[in-house]
C-alpha atoms as a PDB file:
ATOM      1  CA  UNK A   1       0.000   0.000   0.000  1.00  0.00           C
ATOM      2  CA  UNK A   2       2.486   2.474   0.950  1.00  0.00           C
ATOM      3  CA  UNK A   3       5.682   0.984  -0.377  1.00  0.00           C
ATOM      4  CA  UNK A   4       8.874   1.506   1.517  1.00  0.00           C
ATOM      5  CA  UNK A   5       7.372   3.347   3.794  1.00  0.00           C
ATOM      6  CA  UNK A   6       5.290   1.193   5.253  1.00  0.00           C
ATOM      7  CA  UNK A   7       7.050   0.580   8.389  1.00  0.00           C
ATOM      8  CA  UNK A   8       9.979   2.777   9.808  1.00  0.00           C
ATOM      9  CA  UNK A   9      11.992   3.546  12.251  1.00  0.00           C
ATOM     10  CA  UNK A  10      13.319   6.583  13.966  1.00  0.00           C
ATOM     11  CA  UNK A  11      16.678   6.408  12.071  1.00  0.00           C
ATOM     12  CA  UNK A  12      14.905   6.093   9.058  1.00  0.00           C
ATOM     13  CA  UNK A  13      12.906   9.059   9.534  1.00  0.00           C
ATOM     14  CA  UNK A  14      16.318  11.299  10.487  1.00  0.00           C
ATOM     15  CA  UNK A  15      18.569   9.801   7.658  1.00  0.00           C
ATOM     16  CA  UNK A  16      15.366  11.042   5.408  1.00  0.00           C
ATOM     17  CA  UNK A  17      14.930  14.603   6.733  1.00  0.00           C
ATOM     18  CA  UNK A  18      18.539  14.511   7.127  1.00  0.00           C
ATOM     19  CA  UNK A  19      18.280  16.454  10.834  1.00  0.00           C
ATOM     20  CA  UNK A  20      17.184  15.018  14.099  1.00  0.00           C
ATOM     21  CA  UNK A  21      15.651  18.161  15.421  1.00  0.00           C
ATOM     22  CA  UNK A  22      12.267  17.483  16.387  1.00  0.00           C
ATOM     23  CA  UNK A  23      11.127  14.270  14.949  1.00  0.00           C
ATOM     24  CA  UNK A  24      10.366  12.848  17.828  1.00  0.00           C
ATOM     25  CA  UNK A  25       7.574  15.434  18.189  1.00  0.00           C
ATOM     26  CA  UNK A  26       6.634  14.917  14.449  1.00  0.00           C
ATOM     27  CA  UNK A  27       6.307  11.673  14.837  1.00  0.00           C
ATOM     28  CA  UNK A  28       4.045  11.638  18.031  1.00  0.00           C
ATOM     29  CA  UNK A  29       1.784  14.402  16.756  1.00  0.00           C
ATOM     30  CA  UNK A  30       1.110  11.852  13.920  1.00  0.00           C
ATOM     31  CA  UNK A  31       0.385   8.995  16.350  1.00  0.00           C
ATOM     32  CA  UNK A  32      -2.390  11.275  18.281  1.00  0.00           C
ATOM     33  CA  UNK A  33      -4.103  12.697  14.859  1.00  0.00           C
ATOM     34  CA  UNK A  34      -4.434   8.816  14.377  1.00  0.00           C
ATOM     35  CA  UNK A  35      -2.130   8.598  11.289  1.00  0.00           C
ATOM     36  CA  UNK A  36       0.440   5.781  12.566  1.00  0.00           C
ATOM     37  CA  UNK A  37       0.993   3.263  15.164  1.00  0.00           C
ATOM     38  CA  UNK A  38       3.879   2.403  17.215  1.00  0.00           C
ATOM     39  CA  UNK A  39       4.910  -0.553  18.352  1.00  0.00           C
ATOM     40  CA  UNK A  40       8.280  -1.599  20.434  1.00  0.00           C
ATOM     41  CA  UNK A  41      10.618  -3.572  18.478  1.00  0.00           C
ATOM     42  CA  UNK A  42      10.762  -7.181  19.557  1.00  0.00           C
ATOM     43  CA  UNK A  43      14.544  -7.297  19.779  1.00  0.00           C
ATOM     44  CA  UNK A  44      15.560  -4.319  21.264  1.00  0.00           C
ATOM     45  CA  UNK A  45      12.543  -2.663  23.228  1.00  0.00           C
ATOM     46  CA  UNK A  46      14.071   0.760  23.465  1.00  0.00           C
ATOM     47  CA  UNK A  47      13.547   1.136  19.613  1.00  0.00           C
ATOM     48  CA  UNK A  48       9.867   1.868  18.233  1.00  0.00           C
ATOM     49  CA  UNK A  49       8.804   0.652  14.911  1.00  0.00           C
ATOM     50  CA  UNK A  50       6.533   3.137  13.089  1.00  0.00           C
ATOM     51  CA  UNK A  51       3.616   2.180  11.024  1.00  0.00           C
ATOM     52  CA  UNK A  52       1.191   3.974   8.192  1.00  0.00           C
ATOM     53  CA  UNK A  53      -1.945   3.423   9.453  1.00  0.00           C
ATOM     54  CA  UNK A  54      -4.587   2.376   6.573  1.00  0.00           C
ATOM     55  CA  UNK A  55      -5.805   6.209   4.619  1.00  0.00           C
ATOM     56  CA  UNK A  56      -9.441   5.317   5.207  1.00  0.00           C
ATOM     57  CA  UNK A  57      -8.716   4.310   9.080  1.00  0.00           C
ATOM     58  CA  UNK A  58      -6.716   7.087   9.857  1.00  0.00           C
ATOM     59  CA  UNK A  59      -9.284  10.008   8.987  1.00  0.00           C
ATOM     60  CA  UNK A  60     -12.198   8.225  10.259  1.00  0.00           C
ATOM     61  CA  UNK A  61     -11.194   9.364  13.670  1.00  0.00           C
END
């Protein structure tokens, strides 16, 4: 659905907008406007996997 993008993570998202100033704010305001989940990372709980929620899901909130 989304491509590469489809799941993330935080280094991802600073190696793309090539600054870490922030992100992590960018990326929480999109989790509470309902536009992507995040989950802990099995392996290494410290890290957070970022996920696209579905287009129709996210602005039926």
């Amino acid at each position: 659905m989304y491509g590469r993008w489809d799941k993330f993570d935080f280094g991802e998202v600073k190696n793309y907008l090539r600054e870490k100033t922030a992100i992590s704010v960018l990326l929480f305001e999109l989790k509470d406007a309902g536009w992507i989940e995040i989950k802990l990372e099995s392996k290494d709980t410290r890290k957070r996997i970022y996920k696209l929620k579905n287009f129709e899901k996210a602005i039926s909130r």
